[in-house]
C-alpha atoms as a PDB file:
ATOM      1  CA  UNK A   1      -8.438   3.019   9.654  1.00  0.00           C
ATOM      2  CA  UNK A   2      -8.456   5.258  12.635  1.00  0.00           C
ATOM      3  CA  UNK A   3     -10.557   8.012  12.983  1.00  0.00           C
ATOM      4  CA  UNK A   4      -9.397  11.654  13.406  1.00  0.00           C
ATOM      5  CA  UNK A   5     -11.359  12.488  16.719  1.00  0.00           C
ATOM      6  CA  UNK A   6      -9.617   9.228  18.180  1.00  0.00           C
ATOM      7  CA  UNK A   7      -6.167  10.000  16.867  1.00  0.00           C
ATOM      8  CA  UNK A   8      -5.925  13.890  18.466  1.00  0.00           C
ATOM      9  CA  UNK A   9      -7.624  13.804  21.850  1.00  0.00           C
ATOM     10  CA  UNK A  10      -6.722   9.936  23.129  1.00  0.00           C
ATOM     11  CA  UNK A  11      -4.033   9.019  20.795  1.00  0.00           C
ATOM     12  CA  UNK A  12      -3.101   5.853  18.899  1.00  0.00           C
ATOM     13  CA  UNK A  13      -0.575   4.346  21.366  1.00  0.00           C
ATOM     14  CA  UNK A  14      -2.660   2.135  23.543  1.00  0.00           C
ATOM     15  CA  UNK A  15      -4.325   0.966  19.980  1.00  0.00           C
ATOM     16  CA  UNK A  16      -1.203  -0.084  18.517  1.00  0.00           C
ATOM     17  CA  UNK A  17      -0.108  -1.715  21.542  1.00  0.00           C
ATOM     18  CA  UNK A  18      -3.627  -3.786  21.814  1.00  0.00           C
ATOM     19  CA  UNK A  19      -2.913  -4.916  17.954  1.00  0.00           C
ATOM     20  CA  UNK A  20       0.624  -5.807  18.100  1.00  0.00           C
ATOM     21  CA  UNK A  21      -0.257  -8.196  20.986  1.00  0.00           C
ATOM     22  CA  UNK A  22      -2.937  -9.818  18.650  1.00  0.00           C
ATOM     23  CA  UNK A  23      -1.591 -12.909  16.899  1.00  0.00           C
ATOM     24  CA  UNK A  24      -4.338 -12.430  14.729  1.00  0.00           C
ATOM     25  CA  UNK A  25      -3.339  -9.039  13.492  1.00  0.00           C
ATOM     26  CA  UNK A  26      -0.920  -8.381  10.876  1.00  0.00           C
ATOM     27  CA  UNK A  27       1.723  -5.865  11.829  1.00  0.00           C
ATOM     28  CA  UNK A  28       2.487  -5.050   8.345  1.00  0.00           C
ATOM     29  CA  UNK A  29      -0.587  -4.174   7.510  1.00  0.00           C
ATOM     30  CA  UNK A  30      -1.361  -0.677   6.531  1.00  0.00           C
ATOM     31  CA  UNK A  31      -2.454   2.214   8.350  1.00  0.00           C
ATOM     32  CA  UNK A  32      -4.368   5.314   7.528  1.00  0.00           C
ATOM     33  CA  UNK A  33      -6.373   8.309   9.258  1.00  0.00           C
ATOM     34  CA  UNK A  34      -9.866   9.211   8.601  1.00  0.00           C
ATOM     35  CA  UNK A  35      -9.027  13.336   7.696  1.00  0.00           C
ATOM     36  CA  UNK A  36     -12.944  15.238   8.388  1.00  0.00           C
ATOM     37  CA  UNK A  37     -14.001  11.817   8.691  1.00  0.00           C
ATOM     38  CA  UNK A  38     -15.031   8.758  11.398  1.00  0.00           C
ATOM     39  CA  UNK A  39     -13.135   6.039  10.936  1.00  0.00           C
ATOM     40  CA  UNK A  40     -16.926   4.208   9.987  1.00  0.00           C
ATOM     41  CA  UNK A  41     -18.052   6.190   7.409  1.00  0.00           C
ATOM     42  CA  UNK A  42     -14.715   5.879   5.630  1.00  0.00           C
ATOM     43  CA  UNK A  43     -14.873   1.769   5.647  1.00  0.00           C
ATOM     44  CA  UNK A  44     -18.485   1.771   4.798  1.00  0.00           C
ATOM     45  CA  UNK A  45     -18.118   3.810   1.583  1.00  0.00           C
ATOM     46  CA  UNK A  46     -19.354   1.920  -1.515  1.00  0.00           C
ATOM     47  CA  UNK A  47     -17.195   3.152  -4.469  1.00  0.00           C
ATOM     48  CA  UNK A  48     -16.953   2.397  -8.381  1.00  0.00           C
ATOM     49  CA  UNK A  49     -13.893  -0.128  -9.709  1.00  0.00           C
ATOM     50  CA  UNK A  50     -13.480  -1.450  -6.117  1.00  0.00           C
ATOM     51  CA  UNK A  51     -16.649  -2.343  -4.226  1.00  0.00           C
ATOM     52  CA  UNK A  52     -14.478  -2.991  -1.235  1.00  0.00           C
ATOM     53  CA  UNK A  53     -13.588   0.188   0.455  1.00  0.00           C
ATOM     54  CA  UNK A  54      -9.735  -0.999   2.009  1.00  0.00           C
ATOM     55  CA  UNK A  55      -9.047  -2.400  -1.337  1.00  0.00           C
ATOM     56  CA  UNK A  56     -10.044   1.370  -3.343  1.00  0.00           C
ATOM     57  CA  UNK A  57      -7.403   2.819  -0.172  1.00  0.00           C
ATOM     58  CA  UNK A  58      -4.806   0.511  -0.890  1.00  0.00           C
ATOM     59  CA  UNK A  59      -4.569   1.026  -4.530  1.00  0.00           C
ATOM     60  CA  UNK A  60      -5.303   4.533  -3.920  1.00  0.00           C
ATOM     61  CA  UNK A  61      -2.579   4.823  -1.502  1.00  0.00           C
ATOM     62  CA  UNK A  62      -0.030   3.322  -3.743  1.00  0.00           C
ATOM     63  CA  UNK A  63      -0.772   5.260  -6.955  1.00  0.00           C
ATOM     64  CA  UNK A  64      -0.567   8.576  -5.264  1.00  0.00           C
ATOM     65  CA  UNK A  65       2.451   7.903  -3.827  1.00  0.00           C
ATOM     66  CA  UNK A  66       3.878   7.008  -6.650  1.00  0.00           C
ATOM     67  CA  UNK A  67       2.207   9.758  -9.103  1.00  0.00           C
ATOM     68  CA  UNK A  68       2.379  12.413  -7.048  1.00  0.00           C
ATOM     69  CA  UNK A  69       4.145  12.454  -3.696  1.00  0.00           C
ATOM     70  CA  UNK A  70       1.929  13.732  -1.394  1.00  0.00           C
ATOM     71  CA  UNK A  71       0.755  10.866   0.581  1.00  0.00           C
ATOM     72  CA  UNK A  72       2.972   7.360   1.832  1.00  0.00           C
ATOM     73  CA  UNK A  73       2.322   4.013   2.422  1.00  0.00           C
ATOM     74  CA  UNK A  74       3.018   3.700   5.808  1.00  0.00           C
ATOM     75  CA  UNK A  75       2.173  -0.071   7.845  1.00  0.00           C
ATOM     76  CA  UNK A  76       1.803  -0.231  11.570  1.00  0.00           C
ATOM     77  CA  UNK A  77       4.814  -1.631  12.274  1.00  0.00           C
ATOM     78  CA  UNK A  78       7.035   1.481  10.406  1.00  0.00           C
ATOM     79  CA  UNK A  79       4.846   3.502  12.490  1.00  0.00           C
ATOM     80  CA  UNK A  80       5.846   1.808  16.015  1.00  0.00           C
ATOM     81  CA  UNK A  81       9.609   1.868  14.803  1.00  0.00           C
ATOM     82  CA  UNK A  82       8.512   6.239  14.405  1.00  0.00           C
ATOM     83  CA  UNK A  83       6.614   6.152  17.562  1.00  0.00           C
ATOM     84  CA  UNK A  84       9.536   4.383  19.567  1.00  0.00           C
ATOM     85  CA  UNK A  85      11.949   6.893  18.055  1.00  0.00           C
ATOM     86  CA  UNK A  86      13.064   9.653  20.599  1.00  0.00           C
ATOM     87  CA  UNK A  87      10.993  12.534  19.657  1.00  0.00           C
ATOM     88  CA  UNK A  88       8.144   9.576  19.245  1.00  0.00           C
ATOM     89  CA  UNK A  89       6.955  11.665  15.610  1.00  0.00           C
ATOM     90  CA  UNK A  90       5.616   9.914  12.987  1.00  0.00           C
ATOM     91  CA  UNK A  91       3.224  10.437   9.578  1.00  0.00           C
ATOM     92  CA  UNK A  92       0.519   8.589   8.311  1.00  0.00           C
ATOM     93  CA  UNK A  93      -1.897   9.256   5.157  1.00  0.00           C
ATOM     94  CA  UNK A  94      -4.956  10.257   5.793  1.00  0.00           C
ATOM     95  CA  UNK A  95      -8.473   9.990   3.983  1.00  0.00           C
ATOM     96  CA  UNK A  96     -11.913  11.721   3.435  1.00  0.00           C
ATOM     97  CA  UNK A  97     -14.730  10.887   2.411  1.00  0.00           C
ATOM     98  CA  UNK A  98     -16.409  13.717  -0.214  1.00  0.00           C
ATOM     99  CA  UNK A  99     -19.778  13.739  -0.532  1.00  0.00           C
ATOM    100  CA  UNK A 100     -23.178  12.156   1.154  1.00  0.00           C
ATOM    101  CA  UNK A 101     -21.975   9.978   4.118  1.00  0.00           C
ATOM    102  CA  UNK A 102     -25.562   8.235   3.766  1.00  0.00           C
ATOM    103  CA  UNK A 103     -25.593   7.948  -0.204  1.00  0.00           C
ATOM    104  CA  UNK A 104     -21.778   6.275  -0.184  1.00  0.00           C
ATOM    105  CA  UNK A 105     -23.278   3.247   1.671  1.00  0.00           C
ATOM    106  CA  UNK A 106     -25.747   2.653  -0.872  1.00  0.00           C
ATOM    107  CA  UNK A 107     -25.269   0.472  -3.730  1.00  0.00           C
ATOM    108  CA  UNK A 108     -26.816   2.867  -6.231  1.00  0.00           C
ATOM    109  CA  UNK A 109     -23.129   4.831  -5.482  1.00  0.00           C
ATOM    110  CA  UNK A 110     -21.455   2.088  -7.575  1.00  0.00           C
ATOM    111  CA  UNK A 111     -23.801   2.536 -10.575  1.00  0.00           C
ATOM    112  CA  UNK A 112     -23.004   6.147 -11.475  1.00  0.00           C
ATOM    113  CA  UNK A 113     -19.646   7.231 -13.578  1.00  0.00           C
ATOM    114  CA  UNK A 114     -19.350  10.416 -11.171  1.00  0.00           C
ATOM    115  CA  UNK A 115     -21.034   8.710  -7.749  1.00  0.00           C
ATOM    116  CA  UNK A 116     -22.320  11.222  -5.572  1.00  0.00           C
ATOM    117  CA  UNK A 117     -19.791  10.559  -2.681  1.00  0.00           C
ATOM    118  CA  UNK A 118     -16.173   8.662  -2.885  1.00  0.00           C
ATOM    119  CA  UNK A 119     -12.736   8.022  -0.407  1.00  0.00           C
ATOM    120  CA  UNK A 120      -9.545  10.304  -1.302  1.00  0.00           C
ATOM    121  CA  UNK A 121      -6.281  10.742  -0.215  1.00  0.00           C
ATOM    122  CA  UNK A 122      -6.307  13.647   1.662  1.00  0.00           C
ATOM    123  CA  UNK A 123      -3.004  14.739   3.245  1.00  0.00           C
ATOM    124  CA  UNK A 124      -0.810  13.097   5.810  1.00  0.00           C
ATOM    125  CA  UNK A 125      -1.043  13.472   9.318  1.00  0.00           C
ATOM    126  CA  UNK A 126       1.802  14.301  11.885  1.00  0.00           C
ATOM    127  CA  UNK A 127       2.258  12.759  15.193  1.00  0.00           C
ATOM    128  CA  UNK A 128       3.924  13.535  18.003  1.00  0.00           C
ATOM    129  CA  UNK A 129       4.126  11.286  21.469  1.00  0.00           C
ATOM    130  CA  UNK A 130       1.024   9.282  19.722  1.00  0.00           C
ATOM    131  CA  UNK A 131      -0.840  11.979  19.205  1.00  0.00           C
ATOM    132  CA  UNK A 132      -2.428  13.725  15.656  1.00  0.00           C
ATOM    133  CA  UNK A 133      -1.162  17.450  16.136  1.00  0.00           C
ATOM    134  CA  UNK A 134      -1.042  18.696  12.650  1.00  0.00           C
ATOM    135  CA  UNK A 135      -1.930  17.807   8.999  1.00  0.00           C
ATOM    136  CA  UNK A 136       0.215  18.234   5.767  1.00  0.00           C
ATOM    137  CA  UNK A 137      -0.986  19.376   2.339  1.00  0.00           C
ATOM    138  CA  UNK A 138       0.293  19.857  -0.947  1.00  0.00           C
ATOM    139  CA  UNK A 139       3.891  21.240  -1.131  1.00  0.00           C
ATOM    140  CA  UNK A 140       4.701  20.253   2.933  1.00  0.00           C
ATOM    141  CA  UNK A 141       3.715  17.210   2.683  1.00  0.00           C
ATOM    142  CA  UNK A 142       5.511  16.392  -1.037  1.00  0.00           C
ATOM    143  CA  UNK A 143       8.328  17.782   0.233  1.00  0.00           C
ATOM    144  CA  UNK A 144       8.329  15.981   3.729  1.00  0.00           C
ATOM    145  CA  UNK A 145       7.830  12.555   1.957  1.00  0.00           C
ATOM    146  CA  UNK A 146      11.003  13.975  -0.388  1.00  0.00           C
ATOM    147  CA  UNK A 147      13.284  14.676   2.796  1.00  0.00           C
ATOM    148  CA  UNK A 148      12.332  11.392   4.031  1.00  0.00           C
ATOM    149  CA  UNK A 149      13.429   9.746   0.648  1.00  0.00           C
ATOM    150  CA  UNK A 150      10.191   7.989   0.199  1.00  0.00           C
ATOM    151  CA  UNK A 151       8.953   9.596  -3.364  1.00  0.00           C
ATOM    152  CA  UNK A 152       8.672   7.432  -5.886  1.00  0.00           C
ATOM    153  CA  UNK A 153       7.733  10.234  -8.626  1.00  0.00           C
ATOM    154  CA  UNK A 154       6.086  13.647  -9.076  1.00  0.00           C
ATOM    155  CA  UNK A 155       5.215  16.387 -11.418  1.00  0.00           C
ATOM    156  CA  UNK A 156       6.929  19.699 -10.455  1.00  0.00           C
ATOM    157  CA  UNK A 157       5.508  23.194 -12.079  1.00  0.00           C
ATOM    158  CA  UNK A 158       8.474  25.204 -13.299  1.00  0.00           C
ATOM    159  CA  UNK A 159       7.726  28.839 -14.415  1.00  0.00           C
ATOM    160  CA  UNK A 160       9.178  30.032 -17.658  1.00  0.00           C
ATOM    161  CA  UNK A 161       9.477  33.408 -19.221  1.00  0.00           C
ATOM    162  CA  UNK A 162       7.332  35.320 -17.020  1.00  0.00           C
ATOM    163  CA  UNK A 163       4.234  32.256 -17.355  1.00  0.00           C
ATOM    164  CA  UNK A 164       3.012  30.879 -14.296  1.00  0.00           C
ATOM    165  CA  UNK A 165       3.263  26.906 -14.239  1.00  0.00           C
ATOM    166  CA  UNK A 166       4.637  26.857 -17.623  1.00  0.00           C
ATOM    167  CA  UNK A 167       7.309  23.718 -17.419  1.00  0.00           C
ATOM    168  CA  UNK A 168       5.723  20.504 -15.645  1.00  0.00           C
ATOM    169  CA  UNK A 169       9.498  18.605 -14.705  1.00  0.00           C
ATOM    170  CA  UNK A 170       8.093  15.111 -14.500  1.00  0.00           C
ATOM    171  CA  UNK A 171      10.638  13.098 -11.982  1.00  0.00           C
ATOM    172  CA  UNK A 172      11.825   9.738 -12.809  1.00  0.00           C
ATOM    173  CA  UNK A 173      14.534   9.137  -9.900  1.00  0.00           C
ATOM    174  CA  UNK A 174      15.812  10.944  -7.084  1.00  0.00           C
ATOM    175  CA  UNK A 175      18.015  10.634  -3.885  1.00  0.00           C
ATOM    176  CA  UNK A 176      18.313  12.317  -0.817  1.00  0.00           C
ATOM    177  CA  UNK A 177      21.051  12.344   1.824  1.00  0.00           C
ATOM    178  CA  UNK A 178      20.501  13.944   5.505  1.00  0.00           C
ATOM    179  CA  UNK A 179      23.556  14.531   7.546  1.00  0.00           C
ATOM    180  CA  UNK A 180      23.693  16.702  10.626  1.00  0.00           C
ATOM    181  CA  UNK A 181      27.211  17.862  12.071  1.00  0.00           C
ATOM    182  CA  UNK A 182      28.313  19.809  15.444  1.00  0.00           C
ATOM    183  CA  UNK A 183      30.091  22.802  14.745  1.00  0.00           C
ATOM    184  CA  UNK A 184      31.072  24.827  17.950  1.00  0.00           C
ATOM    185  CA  UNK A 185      29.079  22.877  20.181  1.00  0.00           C
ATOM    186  CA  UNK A 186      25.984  23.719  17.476  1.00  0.00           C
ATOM    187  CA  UNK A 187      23.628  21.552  15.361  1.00  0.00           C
ATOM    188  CA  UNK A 188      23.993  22.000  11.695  1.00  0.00           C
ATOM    189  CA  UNK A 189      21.929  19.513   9.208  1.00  0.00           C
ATOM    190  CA  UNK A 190      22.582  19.184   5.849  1.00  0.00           C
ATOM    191  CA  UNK A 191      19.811  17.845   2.709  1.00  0.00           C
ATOM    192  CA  UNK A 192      20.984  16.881  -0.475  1.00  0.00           C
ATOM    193  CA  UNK A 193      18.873  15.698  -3.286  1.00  0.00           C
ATOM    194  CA  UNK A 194      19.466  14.377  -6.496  1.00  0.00           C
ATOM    195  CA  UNK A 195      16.634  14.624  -8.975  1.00  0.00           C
ATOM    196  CA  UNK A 196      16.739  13.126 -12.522  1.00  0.00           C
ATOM    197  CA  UNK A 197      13.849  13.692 -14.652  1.00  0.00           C
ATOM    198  CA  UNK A 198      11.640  14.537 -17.886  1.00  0.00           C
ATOM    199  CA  UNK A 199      10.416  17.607 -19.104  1.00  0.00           C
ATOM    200  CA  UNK A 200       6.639  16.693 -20.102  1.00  0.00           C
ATOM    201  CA  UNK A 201       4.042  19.722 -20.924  1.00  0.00           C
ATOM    202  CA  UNK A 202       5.506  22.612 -22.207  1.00  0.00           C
ATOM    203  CA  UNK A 203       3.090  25.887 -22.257  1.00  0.00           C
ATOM    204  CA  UNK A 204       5.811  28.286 -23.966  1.00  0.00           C
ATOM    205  CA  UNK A 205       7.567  28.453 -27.638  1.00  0.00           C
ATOM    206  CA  UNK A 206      11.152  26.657 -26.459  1.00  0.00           C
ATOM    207  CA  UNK A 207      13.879  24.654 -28.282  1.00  0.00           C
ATOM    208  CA  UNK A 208      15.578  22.475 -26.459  1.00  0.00           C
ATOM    209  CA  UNK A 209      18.490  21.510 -28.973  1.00  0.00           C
ATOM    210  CA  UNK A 210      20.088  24.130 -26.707  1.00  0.00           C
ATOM    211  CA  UNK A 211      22.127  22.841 -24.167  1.00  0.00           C
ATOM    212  CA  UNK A 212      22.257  26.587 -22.770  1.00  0.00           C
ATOM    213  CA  UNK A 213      17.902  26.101 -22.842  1.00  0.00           C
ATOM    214  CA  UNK A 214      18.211  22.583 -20.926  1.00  0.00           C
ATOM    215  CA  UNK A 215      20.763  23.826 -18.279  1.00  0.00           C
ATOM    216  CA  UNK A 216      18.458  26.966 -17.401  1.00  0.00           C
ATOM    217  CA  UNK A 217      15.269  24.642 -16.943  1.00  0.00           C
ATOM    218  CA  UNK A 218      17.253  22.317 -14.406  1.00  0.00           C
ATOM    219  CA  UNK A 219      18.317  25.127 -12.427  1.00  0.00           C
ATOM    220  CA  UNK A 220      14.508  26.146 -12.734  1.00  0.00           C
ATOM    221  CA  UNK A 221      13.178  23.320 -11.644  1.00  0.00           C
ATOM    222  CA  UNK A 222      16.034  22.400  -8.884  1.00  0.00           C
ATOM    223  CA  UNK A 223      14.912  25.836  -7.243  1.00  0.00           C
ATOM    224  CA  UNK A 224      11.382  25.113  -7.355  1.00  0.00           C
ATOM    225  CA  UNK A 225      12.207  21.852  -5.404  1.00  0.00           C
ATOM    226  CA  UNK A 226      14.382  23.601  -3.126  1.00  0.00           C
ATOM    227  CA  UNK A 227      11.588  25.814  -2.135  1.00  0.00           C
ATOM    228  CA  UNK A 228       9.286  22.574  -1.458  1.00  0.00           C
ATOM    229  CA  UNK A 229      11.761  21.313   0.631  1.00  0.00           C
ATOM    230  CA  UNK A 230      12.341  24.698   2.749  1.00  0.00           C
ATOM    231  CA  UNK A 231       8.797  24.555   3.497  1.00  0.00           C
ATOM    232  CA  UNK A 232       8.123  21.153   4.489  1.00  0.00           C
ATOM    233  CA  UNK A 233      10.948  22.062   7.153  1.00  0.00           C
ATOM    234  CA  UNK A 234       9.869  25.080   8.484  1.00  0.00           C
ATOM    235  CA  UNK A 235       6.326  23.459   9.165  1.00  0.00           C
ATOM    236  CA  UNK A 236       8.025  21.118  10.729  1.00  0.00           C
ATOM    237  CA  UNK A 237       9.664  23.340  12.752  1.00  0.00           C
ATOM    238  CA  UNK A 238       6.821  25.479  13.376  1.00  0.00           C
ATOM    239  CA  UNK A 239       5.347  21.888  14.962  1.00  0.00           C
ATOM    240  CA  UNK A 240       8.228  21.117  16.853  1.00  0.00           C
ATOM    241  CA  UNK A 241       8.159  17.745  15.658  1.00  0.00           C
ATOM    242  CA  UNK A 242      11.623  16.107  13.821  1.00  0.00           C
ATOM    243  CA  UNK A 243       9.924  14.478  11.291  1.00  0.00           C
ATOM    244  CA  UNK A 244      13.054  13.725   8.919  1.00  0.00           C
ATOM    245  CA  UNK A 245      15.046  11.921  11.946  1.00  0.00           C
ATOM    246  CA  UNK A 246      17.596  14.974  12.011  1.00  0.00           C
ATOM    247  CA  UNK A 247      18.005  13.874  15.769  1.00  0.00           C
ATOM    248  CA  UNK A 248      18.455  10.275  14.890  1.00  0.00           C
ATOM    249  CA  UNK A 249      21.214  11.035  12.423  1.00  0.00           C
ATOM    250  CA  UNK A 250      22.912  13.402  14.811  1.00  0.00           C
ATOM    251  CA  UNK A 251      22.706  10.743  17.175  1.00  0.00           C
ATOM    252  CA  UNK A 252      24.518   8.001  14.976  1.00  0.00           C
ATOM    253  CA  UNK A 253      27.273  10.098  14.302  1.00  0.00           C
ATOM    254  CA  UNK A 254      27.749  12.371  17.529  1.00  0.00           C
ATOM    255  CA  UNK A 255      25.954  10.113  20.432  1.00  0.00           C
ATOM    256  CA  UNK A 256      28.008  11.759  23.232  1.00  0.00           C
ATOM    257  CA  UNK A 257      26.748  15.123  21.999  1.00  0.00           C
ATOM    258  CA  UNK A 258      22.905  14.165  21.378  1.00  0.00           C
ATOM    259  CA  UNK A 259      23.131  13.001  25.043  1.00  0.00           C
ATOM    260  CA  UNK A 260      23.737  16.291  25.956  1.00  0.00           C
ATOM    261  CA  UNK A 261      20.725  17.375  23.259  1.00  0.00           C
ATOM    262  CA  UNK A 262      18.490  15.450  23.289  1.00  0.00           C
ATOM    263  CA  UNK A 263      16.267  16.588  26.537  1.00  0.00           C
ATOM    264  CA  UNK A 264      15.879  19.528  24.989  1.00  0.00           C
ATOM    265  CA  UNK A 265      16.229  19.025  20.952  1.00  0.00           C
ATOM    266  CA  UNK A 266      11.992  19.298  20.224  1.00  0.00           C
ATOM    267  CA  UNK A 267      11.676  22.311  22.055  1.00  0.00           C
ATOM    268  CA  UNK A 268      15.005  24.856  21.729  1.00  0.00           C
ATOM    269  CA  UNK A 269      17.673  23.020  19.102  1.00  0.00           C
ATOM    270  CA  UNK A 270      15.482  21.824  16.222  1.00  0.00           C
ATOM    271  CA  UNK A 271      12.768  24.504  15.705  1.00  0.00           C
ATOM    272  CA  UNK A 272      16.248  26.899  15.114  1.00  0.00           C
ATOM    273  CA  UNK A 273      18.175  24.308  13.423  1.00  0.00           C
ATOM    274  CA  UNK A 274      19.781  25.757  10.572  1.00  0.00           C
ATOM    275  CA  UNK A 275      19.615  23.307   7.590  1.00  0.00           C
ATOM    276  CA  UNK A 276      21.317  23.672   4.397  1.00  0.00           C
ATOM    277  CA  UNK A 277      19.761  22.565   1.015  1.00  0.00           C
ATOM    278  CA  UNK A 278      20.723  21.893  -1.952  1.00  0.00           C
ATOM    279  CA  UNK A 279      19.347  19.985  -5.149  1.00  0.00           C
ATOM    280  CA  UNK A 280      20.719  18.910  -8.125  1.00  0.00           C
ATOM    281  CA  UNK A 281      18.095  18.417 -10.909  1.00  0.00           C
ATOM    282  CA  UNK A 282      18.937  16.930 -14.062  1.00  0.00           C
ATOM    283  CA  UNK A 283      16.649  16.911 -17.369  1.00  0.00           C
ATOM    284  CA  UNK A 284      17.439  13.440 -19.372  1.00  0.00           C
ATOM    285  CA  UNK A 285      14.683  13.453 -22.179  1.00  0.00           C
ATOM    286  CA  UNK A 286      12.288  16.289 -23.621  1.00  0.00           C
ATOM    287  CA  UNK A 287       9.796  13.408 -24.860  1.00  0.00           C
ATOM    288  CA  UNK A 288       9.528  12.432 -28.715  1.00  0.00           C
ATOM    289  CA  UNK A 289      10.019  16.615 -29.614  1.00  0.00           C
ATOM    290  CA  UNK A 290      12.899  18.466 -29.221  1.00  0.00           C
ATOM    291  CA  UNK A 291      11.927  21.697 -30.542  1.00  0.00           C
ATOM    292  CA  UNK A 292       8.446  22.602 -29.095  1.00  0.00           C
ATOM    293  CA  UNK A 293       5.663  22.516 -31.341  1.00  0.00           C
ATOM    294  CA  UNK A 294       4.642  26.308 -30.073  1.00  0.00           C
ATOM    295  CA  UNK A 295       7.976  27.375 -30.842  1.00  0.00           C
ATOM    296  CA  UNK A 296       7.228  25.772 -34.270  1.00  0.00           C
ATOM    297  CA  UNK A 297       4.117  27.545 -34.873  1.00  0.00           C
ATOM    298  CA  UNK A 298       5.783  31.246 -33.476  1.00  0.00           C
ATOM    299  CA  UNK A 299       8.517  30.997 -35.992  1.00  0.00           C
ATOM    300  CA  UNK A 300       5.816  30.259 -39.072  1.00  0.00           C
ATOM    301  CA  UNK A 301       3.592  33.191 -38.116  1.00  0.00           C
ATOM    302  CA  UNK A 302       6.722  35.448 -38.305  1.00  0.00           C
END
């Protein structure tokens, strides 16, 4: 756990480099940022199920990712490899501490249903040359951990028939490809993601015997990932900080060109990179009813 005053005005690099020269210290152990909080208050929070605070992160850590796609497990030594990489960017979760600083160290925290303060996943941080710049929330940071082909599952909100949030697309697998080509002596990347998944609650009367039905939600539902995606890159852009390793790919497939880019790719070629997206999303099951049970109930009352 590393603290969030630490992580933006000294930066983690000297840290990292003190642990990884412990033999004491496991490199593959994990690492998160204390988001609004010190690094202390965070590790001495009591808290219900798990009276030890790294083991409530840990699961925590691991269910979000795979629930919900807006955090990562990320250990210290996948954050050297980010570190080391040109640009030197890298993310880590981070977490907070809500509530009483004071009443999470006591023990009468652990005898209450709803304690009074607890830890939570709270966003990821972004790094750049060792150094917390920015912090990710909510769709940028679901759709960065998408880019980076790292989610393990999500629920997406799919409006339907003029409703708000009406569809929740619950993913079961996906893949995503990131290519970046040279084409007149400029930069072009390329993300392609393949999405299969479940359609779970449904807020709307809609029968989906109809193939014609099923094909309009996954074009629905491929959009609204699209537009998740979009924004996790423009952030990124905004940042100036190559998060998805667009640089890294360009530089497997084109190194005599990236030699040419690379002084410069941070500042000028990446915040204007034009990247193309494109998702496939496929619905395989609509759960143990095909025709919805409001659609059921509209047709009775008419």
């Amino acid at each position: 756990m590393i603290g969030e005053k630490l992580a933006r005005e000294e930066g983690i690099n000297i840290l990292i480099d003190s642990i990884d020269r412990d033999p004491e210290f496991r490199i593959t152990t994990s690492l998160v940022i204390a988001n609004q909080s010190s690094a202390a208050d965070l590790v001495k929070a009591l808290t219900p199920v798990d009276k030890i605070p790294a083991n409530k992160i840990m699961k925590t850590l691991e269910f979000t990712q795979r629930k919900w796609g807006e955090n990562l497990k990320v250990s210290f030594q996948e954050v050297m490899r980010s570190l080391e990489s040109p640009g030197g960017e890298a993310l880590v979760s981070g977490f907070r501490l809500v509530g009483n600083p004071q009443q999470a160290e006591k023990l009468d925290n652990l005898q209450q249903s709803a304690p009074e303060a607890t830890l939570r996943a709270s966003g990821i941080a972004v790094f750049k040359n060792g150094k917390l710049i920015d912090w990710l929330y909510n769709s940028p940071a679901r759709g960065s951990v998408w880019i980076l082909d790292k989610i393990q599952g999500t629920d997406i909100n799919v409006d339907w028939k003029g409703k708000k949030e009406a569809l929740a697309y619950q993913t079961v697998r996906q893949k995503t490809d990131v290519s970046v080509k040279m084409i007149k002596g400029k930069p072009y990347a390329s993300v392609h993601t393949r999405v299969e998944g479940d359609l779970g609650e449904v807020e709307v009367p809609v029968d989906t015997r109809q193939p014609a039905v099923i094909k309009k939600m996954e074009k629905a539902a491929g959009k609204e990932i699209k537009k998740e995606l979009q924004t996790a890159i423009k952030q990124a852009q905004t940042d100036k900080v190559d998060i998805f390793g667009f640089g890294e790919a360009l530089e497997r497939t084109r190194p005599n060109q990236w030699e040419k880019l690379k002084s410069e790719w941070d500042d000028v070629y990446f915040p204007k990179l034009d990247v193309d997206v494109t998702v496939e999303a496929y619905i395989r099951r609509t759960g143990l009813r095909n025709k919805s049970f409001l659609s059921s109930v509209k047709e009775k009352q008419h």
